[in-house]
N, C-alpha and C. Protein backbone atom coordinates (compact mmCIF):
# COMPACT_ATOMS: atom_id res chain seq x y z
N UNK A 1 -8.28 -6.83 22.32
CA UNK A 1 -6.91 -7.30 22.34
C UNK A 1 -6.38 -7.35 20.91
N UNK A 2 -5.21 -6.87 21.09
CA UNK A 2 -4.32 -6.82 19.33
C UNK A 2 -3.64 -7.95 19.15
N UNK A 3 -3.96 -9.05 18.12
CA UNK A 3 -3.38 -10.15 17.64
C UNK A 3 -2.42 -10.43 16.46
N UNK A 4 -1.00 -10.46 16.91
CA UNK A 4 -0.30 -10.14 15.28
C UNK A 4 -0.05 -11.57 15.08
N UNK A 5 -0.59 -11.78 13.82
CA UNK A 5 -0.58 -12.57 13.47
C UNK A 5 0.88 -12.96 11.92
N UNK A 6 0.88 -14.11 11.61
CA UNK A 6 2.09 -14.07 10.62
C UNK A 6 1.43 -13.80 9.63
N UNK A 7 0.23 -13.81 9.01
CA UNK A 7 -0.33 -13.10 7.52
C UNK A 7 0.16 -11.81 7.83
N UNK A 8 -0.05 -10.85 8.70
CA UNK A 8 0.27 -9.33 8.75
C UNK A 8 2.02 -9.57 8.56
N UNK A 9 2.65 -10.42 9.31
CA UNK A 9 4.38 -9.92 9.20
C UNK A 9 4.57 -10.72 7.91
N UNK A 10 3.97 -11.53 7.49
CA UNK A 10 4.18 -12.18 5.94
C UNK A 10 4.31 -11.16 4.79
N UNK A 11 2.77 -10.52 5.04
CA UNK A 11 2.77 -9.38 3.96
C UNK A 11 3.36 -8.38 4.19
N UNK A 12 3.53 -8.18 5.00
CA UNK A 12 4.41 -6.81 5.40
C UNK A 12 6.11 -7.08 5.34
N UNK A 13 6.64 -8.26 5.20
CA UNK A 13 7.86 -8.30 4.47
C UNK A 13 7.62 -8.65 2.97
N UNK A 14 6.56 -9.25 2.37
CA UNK A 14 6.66 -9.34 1.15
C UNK A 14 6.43 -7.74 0.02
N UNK A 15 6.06 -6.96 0.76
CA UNK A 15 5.60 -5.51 0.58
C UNK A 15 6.94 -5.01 0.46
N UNK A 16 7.65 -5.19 1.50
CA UNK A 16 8.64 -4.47 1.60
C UNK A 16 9.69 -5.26 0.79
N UNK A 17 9.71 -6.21 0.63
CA UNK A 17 11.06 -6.82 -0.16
C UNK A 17 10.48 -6.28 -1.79
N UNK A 18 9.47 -6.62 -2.17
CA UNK A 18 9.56 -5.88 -3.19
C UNK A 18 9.94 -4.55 -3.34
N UNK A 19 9.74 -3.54 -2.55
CA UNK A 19 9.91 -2.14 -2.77
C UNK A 19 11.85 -2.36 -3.17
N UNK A 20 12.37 -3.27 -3.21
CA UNK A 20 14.04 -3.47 -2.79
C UNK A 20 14.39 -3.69 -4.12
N UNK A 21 13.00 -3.97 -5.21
CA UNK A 21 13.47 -4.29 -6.95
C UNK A 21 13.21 -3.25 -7.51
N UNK A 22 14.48 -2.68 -8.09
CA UNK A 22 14.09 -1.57 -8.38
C UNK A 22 13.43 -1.07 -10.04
N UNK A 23 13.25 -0.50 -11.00
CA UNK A 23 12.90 0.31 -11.50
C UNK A 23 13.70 -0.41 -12.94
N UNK A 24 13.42 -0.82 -13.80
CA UNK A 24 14.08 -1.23 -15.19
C UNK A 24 14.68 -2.88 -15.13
N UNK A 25 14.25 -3.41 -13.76
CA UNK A 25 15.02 -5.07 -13.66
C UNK A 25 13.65 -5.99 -14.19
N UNK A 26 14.56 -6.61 -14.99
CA UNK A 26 13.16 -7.78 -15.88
C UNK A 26 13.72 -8.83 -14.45
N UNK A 27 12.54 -9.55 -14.06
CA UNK A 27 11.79 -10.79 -13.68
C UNK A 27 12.65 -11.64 -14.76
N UNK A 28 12.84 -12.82 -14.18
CA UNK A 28 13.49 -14.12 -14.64
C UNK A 28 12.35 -14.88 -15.08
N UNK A 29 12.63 -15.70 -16.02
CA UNK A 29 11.72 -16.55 -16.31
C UNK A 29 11.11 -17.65 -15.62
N UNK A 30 9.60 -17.79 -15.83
CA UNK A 30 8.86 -18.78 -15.03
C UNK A 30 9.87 -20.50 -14.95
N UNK A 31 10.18 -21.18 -14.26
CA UNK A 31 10.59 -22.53 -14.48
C UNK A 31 9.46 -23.38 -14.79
N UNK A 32 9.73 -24.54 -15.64
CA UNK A 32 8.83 -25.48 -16.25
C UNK A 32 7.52 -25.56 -14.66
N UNK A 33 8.30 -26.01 -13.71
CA UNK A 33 7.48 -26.62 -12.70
C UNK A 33 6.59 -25.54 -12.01
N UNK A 34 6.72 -24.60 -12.21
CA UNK A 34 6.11 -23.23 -11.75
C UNK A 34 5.17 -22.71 -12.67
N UNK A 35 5.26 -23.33 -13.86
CA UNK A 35 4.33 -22.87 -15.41
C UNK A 35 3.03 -24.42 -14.81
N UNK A 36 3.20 -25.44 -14.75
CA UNK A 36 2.79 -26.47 -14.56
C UNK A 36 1.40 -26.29 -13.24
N UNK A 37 1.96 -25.33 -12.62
CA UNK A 37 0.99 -25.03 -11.28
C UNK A 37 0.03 -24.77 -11.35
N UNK A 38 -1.30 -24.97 -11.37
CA UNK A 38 -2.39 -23.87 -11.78
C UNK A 38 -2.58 -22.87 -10.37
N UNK A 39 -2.64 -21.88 -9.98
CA UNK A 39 -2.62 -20.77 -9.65
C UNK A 39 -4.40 -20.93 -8.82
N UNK A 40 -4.95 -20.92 -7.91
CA UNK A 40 -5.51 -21.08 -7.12
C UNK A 40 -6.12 -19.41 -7.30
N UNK A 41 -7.61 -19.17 -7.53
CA UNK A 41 -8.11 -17.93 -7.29
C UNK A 41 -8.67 -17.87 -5.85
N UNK A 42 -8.22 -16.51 -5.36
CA UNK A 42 -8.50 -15.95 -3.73
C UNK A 42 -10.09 -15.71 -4.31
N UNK A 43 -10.94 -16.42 -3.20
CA UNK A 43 -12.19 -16.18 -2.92
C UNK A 43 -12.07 -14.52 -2.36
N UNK A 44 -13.54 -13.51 -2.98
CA UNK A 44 -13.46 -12.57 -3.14
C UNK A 44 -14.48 -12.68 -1.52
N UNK A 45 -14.75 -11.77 -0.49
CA UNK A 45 -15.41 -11.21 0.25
C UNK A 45 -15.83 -9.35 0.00
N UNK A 46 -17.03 -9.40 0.62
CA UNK A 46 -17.24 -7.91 0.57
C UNK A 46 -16.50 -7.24 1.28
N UNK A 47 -16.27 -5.88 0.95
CA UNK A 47 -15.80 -5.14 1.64
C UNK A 47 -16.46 -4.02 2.79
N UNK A 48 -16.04 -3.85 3.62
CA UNK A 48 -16.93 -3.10 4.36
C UNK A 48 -17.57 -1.82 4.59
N UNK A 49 -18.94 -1.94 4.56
CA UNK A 49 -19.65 -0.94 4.26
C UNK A 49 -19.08 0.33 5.24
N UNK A 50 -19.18 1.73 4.49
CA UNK A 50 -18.45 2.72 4.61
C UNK A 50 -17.27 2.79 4.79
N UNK A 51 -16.32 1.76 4.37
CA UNK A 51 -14.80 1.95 3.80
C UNK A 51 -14.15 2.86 2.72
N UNK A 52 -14.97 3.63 1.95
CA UNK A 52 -15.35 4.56 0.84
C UNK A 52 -16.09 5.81 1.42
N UNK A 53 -15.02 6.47 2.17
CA UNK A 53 -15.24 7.75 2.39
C UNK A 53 -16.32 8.68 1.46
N UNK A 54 -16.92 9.56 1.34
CA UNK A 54 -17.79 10.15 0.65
C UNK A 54 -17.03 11.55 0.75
N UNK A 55 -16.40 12.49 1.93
CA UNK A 55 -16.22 13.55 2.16
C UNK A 55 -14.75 13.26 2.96
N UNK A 56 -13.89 14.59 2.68
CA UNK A 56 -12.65 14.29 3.34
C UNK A 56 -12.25 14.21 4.28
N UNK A 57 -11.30 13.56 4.47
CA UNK A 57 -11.08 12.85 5.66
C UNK A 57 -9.74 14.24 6.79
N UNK A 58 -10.42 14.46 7.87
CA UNK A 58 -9.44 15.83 8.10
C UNK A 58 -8.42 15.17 8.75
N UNK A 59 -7.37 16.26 9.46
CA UNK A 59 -6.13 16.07 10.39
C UNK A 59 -5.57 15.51 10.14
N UNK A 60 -4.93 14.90 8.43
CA UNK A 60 -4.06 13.80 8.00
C UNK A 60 -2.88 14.40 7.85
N UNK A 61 -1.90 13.71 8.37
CA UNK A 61 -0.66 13.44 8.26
C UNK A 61 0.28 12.91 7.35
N UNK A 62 1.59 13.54 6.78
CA UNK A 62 2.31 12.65 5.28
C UNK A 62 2.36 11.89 5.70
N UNK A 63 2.93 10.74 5.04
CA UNK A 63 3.77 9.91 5.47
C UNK A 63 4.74 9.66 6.01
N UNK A 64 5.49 10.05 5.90
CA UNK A 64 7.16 10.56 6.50
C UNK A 64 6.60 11.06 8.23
N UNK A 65 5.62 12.32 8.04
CA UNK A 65 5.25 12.52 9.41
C UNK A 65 4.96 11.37 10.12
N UNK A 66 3.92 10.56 9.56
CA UNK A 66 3.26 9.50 10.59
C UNK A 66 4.11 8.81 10.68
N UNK A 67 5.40 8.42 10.20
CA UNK A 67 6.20 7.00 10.61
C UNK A 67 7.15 7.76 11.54
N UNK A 68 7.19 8.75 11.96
CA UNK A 68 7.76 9.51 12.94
C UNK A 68 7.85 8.74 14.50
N UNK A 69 6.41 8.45 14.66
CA UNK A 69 6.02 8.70 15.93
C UNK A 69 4.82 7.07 15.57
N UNK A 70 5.38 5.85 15.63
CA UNK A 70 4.29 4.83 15.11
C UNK A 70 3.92 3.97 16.76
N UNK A 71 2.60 3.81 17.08
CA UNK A 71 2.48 3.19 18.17
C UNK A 71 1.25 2.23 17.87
N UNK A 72 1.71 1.13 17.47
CA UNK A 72 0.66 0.26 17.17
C UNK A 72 -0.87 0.40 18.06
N UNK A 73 -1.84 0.20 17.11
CA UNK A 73 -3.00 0.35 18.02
C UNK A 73 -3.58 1.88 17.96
N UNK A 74 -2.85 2.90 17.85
CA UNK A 74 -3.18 4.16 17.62
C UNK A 74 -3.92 4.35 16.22
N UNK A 75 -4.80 5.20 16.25
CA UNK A 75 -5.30 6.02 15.42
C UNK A 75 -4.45 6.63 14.73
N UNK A 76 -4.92 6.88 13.22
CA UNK A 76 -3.85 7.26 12.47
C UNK A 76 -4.52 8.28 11.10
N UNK A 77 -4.73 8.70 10.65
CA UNK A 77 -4.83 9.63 9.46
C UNK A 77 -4.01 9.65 8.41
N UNK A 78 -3.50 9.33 7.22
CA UNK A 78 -2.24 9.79 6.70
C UNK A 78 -2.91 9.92 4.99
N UNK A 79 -2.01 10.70 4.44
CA UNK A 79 -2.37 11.07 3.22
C UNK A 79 -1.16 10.60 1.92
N UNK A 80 -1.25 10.73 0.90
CA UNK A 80 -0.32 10.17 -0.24
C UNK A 80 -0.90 9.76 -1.34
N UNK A 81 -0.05 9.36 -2.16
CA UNK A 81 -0.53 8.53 -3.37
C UNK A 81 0.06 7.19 -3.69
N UNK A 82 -1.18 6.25 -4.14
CA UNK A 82 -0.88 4.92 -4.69
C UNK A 82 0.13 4.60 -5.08
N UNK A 83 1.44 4.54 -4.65
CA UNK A 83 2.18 4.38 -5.48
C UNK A 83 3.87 3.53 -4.22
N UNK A 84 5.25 3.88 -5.53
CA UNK A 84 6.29 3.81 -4.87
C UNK A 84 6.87 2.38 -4.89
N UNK A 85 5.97 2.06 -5.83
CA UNK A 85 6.84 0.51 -6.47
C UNK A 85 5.49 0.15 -7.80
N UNK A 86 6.18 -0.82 -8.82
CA UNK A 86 5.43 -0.94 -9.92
C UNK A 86 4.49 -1.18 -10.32
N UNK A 87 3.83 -2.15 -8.59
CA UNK A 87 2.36 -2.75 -8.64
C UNK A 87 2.38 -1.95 -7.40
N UNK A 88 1.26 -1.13 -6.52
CA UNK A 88 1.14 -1.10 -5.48
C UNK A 88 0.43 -1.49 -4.92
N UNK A 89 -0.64 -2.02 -5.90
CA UNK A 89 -1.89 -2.65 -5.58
C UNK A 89 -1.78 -4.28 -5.79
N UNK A 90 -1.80 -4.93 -4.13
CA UNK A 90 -2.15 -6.52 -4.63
C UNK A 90 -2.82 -6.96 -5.10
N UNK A 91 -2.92 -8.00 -5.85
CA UNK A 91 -3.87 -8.52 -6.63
C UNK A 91 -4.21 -9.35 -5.71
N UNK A 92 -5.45 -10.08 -5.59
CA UNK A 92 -6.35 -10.53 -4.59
C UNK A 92 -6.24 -10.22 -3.08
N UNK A 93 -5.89 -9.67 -2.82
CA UNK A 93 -5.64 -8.81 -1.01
C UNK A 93 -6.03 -7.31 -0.95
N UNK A 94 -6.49 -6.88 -0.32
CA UNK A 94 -7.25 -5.66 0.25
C UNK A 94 -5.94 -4.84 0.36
N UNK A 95 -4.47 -4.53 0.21
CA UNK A 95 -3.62 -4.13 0.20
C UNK A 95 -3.19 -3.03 -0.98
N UNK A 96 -2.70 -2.08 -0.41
CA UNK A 96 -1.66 -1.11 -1.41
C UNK A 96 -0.73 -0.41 -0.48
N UNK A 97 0.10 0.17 -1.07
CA UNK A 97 0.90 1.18 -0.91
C UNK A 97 1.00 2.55 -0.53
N UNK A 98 1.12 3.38 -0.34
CA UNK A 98 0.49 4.57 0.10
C UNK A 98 2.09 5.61 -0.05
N UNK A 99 2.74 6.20 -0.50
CA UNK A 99 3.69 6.80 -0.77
C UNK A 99 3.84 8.36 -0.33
N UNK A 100 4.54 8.62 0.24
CA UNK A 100 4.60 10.21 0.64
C UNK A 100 4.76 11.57 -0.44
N UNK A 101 3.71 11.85 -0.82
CA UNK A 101 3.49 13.04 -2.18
C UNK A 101 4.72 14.07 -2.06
N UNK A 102 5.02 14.28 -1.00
CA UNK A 102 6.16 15.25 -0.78
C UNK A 102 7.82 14.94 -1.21
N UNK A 103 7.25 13.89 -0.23
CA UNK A 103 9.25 13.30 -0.32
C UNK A 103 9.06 12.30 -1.63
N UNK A 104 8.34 11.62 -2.51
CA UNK A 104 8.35 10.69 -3.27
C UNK A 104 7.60 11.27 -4.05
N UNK A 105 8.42 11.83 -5.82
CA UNK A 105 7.73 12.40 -6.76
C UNK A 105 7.21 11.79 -7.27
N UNK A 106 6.05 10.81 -8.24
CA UNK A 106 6.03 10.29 -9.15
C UNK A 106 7.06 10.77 -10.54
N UNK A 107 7.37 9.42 -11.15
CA UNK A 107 8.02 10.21 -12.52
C UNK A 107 7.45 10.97 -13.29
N UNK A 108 6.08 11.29 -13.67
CA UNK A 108 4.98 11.85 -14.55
C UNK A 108 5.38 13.34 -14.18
N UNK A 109 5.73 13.75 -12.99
CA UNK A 109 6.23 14.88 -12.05
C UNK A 109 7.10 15.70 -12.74
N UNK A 110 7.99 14.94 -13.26
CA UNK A 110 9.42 15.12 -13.71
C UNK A 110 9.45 15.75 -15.00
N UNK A 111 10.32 16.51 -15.70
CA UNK A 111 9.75 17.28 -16.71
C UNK A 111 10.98 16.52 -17.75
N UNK A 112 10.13 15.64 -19.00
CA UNK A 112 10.54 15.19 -19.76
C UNK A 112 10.60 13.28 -19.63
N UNK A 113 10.09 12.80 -18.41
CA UNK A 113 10.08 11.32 -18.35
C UNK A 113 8.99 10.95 -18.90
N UNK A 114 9.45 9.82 -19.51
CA UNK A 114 8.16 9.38 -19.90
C UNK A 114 7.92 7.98 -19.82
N UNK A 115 8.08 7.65 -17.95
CA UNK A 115 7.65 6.30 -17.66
C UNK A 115 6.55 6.02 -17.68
N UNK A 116 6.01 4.57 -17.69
CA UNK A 116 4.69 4.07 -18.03
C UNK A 116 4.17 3.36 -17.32
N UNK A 117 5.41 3.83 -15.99
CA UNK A 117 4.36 3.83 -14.42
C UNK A 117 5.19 4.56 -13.57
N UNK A 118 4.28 5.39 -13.79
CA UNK A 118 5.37 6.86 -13.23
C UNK A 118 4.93 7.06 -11.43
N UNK A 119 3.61 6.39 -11.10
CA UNK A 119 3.49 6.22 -10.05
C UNK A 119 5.10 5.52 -9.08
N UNK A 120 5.72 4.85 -9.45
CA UNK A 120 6.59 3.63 -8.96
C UNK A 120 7.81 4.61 -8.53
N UNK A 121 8.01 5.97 -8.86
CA UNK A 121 9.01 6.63 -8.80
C UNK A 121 10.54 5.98 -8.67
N UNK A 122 10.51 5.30 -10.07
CA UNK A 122 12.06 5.04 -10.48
C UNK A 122 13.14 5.89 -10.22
N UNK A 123 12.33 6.94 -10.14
CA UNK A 123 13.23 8.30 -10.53
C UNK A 123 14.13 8.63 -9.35
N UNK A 124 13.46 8.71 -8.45
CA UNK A 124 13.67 8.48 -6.71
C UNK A 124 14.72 7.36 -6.25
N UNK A 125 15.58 7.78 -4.92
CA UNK A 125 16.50 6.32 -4.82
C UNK A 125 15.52 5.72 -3.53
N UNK A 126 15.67 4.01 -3.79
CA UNK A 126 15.28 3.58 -2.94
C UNK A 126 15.24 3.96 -1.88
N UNK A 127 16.41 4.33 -1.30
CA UNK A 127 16.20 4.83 0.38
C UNK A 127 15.08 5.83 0.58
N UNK A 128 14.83 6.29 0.04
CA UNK A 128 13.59 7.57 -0.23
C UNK A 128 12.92 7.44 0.27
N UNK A 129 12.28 6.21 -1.38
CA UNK A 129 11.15 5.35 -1.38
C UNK A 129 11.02 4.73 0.07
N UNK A 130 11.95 3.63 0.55
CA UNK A 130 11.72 2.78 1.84
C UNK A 130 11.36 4.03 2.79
N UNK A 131 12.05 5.04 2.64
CA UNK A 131 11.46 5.94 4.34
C UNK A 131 10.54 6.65 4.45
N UNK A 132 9.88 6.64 3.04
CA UNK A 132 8.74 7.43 2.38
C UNK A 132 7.26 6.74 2.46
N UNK A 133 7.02 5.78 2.54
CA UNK A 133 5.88 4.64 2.22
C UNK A 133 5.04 3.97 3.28
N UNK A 134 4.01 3.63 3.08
CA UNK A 134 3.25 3.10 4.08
C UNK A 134 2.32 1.68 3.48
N UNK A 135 2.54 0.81 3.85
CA UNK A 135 1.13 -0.19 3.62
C UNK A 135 -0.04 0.12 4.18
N UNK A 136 -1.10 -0.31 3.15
CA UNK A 136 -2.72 0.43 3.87
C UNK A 136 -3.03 -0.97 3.15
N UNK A 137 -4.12 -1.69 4.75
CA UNK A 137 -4.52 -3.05 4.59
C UNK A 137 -6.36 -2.97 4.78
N UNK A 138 -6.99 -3.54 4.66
CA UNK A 138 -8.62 -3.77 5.15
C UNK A 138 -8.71 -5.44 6.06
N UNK A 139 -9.23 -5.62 6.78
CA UNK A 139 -9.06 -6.42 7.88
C UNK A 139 -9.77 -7.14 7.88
N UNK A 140 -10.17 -7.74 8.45
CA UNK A 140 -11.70 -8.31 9.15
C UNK A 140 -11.79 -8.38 10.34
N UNK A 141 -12.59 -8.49 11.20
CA UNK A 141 -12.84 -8.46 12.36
C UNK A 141 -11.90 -9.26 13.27
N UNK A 142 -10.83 -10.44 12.57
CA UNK A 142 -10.15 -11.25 13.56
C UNK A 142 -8.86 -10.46 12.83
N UNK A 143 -8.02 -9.44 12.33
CA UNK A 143 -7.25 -9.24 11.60
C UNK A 143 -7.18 -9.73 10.64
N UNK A 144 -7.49 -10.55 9.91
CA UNK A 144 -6.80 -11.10 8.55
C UNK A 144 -7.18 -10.22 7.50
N UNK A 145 -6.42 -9.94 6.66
CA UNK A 145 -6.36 -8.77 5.72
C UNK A 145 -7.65 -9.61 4.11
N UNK A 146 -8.46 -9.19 4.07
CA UNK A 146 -9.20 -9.41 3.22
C UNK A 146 -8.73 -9.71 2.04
N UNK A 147 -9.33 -10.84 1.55
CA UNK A 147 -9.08 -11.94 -0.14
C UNK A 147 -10.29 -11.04 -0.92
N UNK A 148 -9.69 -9.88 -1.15
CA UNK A 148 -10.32 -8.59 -2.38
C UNK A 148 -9.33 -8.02 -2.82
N UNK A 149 -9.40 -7.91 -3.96
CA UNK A 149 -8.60 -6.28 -4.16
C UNK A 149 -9.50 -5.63 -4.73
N UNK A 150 -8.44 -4.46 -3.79
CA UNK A 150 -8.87 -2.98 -3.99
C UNK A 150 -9.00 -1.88 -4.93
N UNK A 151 -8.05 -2.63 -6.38
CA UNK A 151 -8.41 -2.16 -7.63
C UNK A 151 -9.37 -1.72 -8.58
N UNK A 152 -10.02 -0.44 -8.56
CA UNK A 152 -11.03 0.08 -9.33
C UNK A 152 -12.02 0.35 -7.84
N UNK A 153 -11.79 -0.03 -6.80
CA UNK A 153 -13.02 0.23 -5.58
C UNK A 153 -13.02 1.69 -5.07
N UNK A 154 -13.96 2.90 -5.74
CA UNK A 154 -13.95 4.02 -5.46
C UNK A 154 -13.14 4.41 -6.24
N UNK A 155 -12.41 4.36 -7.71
CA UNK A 155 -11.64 4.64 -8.19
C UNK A 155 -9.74 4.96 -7.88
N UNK A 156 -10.12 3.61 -6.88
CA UNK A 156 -8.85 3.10 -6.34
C UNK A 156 -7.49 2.83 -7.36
N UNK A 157 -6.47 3.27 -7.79
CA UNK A 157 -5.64 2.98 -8.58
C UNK A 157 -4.15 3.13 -8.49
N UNK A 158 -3.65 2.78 -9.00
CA UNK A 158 -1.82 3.50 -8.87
C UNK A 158 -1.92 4.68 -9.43
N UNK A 159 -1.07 5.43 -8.74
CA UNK A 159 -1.63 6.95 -8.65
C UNK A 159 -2.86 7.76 -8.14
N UNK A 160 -3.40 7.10 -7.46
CA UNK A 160 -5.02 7.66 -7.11
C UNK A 160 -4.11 8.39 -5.82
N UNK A 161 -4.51 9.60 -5.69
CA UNK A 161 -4.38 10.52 -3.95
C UNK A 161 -5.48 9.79 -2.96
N UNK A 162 -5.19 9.79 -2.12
CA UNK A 162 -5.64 8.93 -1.11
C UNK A 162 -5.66 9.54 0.49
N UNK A 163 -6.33 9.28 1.37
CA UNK A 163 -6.71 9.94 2.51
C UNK A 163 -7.04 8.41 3.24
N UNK A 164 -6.28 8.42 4.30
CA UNK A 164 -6.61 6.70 4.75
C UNK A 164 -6.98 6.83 6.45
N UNK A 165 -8.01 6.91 6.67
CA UNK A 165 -8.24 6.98 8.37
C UNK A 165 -8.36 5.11 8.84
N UNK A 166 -7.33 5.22 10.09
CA UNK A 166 -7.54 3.51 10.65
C UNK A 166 -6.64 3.75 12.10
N UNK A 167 -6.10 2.36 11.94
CA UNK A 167 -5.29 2.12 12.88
C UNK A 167 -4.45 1.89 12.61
N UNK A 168 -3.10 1.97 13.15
CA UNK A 168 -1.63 1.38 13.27
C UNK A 168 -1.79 -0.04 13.55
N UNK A 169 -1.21 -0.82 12.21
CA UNK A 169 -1.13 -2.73 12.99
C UNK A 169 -0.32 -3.03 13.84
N UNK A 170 -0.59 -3.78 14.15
CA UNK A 170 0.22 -4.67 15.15
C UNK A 170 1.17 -4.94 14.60
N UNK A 171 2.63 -4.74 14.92
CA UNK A 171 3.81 -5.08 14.25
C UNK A 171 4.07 -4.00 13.80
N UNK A 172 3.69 -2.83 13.22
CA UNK A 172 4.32 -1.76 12.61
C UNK A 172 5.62 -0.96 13.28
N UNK A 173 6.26 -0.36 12.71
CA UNK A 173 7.30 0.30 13.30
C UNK A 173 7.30 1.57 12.58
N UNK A 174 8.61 2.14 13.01
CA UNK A 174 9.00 3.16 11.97
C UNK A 174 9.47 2.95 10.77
N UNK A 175 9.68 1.87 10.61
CA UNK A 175 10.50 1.46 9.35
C UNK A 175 9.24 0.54 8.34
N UNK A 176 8.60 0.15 9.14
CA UNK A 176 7.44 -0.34 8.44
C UNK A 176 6.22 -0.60 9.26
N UNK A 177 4.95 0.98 8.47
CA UNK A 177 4.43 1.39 8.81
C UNK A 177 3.40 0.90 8.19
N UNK A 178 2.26 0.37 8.99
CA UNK A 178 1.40 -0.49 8.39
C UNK A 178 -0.33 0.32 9.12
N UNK A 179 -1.25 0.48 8.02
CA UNK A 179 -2.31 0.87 8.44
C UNK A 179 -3.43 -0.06 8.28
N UNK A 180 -4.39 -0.23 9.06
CA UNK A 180 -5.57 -1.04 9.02
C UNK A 180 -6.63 0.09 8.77
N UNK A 181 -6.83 0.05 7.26
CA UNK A 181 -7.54 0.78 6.84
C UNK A 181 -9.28 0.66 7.62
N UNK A 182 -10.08 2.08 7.65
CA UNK A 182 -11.18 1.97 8.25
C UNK A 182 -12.13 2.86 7.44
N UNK A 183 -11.50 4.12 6.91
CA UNK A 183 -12.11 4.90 5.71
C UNK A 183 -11.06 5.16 5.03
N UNK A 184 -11.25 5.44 3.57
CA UNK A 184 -10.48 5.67 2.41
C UNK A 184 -10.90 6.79 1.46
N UNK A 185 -10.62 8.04 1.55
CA UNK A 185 -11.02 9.07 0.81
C UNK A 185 -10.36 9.00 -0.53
N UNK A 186 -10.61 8.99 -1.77
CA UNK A 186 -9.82 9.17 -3.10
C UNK A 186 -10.14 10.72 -3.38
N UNK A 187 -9.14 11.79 -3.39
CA UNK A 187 -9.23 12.62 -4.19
C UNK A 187 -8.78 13.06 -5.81
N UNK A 188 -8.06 12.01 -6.10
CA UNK A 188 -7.93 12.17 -7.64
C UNK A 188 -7.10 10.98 -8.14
């Protein structure tokens, strides 16, 4: 049985509201009472053995293709790169981004930019980006998206090409397309 729970629609609007800041906007400053907080570290869990593809992952689909046709619960394949906003990778959550290589250039792409996160494709207009992108999550056995990140795991990074075999979550749509990662191929 598929359980959607509010951590999955939590993160999956906080994913997406960020993708909505775009490209050169400074962050406001911390307020006194927000500096005052100490910041709570997410207990780390393992991740699950053979989540780190070894060999590639076949029959994958862009992105753009797979949000075509999204039926939660389905099997899914899709391919892209890390990227399509400035962090794509959460910090303590098993979460990233997954961006459509086709329709979403990185800036590095571009001949003469020289952004210094060219993964985030500033360059690109949002609408692109939003119809272009996918969240890719790691689970646990009751859904809850794992207190890890996925940074440096298999040479996991912004900008890393990526090959993601799982499932469609619960809650996904076409508009926000969410994968429960199961293997993760990095090709570069």
């Amino acid at each position: 049985m598929i359980r959607i729970n509010k951590v999955h629609i939590t993160t999956a609007a906080a994913l997406l509201a960020t993708l909505i800041v775009g490209c050169g906007e400074q962050a406001s400053a911390p307020t006194p009472s927000s500096e005052a907080q100490p910041q709570a570290e997410a207990p780390t869990v393992s991740l699950p053995e053979g989540l780190l593809a070894t060999v590639a992952l076949t029959d994958a689909v862009s992105v753009v293709e797979a949000r075509k046709e999204v039926t939660p619960g389905a099997d899914i394949v899709v391919t892209g790169y890390i990227g399509g906003r400035a962090e794509p990778m959460v910090e303590g959550r098993a979460i990233f981004t997954v961006a459509d290589s086709k329709a979403v250039t990185p800036c590095d792409a571009v001949p003469g930019d020289a952004c210094e996160t060219p993964w985030d494709a500033c360059c690109v207009s949002q609408e692109i980006i939003k119809a272009s992108i996918a969240s890719v999550q790691v689970v646990d056995g009751d859904g809850m998206v794992l207190k890890q990140t996925l940074t440096g795991f298999g040479g996991l990074k912004p900008g890393s090409t990526v090959t993601v075999q799982g499932k469609v979550a619960p809650g996904s749509s076409d508009s926000a397309l969410v994968v429960n990662a199961e293997k993760i191929h990095v090709t570069k």
